[in-house]
C-alpha atoms as a PDB file:
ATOM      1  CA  UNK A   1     -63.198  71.706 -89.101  1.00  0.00           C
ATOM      2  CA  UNK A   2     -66.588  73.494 -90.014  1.00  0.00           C
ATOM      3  CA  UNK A   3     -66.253  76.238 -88.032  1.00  0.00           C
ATOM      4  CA  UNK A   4     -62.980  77.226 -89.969  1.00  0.00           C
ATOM      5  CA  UNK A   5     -64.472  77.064 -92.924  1.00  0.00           C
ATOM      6  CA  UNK A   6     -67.025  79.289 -91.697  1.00  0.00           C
ATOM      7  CA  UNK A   7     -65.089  81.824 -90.440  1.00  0.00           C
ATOM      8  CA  UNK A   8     -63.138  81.288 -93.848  1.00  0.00           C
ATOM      9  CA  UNK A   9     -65.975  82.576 -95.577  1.00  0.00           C
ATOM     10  CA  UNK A  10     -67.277  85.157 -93.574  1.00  0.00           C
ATOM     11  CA  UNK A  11     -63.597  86.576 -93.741  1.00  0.00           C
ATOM     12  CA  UNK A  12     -63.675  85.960 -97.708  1.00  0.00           C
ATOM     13  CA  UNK A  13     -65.042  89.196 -99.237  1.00  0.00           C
ATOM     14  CA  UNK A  14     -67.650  89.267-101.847  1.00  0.00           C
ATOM     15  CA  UNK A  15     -66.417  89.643-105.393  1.00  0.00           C
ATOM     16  CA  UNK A  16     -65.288  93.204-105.937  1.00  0.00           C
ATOM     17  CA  UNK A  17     -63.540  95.084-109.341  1.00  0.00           C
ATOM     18  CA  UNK A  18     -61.332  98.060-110.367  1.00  0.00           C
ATOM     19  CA  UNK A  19     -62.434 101.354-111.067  1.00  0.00           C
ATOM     20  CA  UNK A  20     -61.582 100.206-114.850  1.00  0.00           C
ATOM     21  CA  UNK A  21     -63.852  97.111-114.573  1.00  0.00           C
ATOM     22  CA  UNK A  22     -66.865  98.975-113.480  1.00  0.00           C
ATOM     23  CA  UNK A  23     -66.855 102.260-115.807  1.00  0.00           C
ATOM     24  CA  UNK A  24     -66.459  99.574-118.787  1.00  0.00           C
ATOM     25  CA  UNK A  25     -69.209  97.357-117.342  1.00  0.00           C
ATOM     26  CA  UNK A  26     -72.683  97.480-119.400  1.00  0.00           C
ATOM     27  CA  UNK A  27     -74.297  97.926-116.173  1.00  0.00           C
ATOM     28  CA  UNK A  28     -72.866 101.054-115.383  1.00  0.00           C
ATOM     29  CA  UNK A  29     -72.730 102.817-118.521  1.00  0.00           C
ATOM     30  CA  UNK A  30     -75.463 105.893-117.832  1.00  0.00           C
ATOM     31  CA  UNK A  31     -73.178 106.380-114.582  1.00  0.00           C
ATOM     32  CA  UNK A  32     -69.959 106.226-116.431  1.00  0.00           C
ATOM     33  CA  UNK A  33     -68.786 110.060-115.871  1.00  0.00           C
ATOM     34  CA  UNK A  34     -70.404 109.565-112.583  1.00  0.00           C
ATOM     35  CA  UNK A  35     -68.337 106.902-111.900  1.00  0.00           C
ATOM     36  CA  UNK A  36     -64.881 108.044-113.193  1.00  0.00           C
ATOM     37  CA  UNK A  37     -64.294 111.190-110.977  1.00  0.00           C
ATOM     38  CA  UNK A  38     -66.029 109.647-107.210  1.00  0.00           C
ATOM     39  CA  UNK A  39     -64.079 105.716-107.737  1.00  0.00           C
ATOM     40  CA  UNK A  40     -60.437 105.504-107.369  1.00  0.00           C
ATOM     41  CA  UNK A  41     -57.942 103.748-109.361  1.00  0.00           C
ATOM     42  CA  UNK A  42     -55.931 101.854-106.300  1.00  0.00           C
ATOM     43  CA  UNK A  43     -59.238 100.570-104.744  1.00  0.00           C
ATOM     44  CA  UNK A  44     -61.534  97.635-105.362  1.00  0.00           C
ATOM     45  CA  UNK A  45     -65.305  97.934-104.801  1.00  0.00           C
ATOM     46  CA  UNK A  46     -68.423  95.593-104.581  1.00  0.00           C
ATOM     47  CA  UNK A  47     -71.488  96.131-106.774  1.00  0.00           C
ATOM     48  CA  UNK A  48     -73.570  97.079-103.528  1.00  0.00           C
ATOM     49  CA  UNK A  49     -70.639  99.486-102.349  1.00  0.00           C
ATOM     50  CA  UNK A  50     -70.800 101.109-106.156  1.00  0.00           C
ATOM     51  CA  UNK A  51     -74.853 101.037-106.148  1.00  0.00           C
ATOM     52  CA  UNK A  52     -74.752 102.952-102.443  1.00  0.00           C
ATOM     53  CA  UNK A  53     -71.868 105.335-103.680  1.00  0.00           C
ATOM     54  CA  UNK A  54     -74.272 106.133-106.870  1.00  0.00           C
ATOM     55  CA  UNK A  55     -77.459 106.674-104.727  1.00  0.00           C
ATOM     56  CA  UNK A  56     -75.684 108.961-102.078  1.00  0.00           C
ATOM     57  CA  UNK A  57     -73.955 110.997-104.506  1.00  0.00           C
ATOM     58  CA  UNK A  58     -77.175 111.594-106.588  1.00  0.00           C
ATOM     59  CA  UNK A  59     -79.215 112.258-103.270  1.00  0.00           C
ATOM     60  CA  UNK A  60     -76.744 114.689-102.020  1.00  0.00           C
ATOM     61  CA  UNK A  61     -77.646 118.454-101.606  1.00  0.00           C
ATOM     62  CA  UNK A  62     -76.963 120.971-104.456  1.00  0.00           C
ATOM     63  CA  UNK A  63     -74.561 123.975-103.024  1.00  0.00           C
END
């Protein structure tokens, strides 16, 4: 019986939010214009998956 509940959780993702939750989060508010063009509306997305997409957009080359 453990070792469903294990797997249970490993298969349970960490909490994730809208695009709407995150660009009206206090956290987030510098990256707010940032945020509304490279997140999309039908997807949800973990703070570390919204942290990464903020670093790699901001380390990206200039064209």
């Amino acid at each position: 019986m453990d070792d469903l509940k294990d797997k249970e959780n490993k298969d349970v993702d960490i909490n994730t939010f809208t695009k709407e939750q995150i660009i009206n989060s206090n956290k987030y508010r510098k990256n707010r214009d940032l945020l509304t063009a490279i997140l999309t509306s039908n997807n949800h997305y973990s703070i570390k998956q919204v942290d990464e997409l903020i670093e790699n957009f901001k380390k990206r080359e200039v064209k």
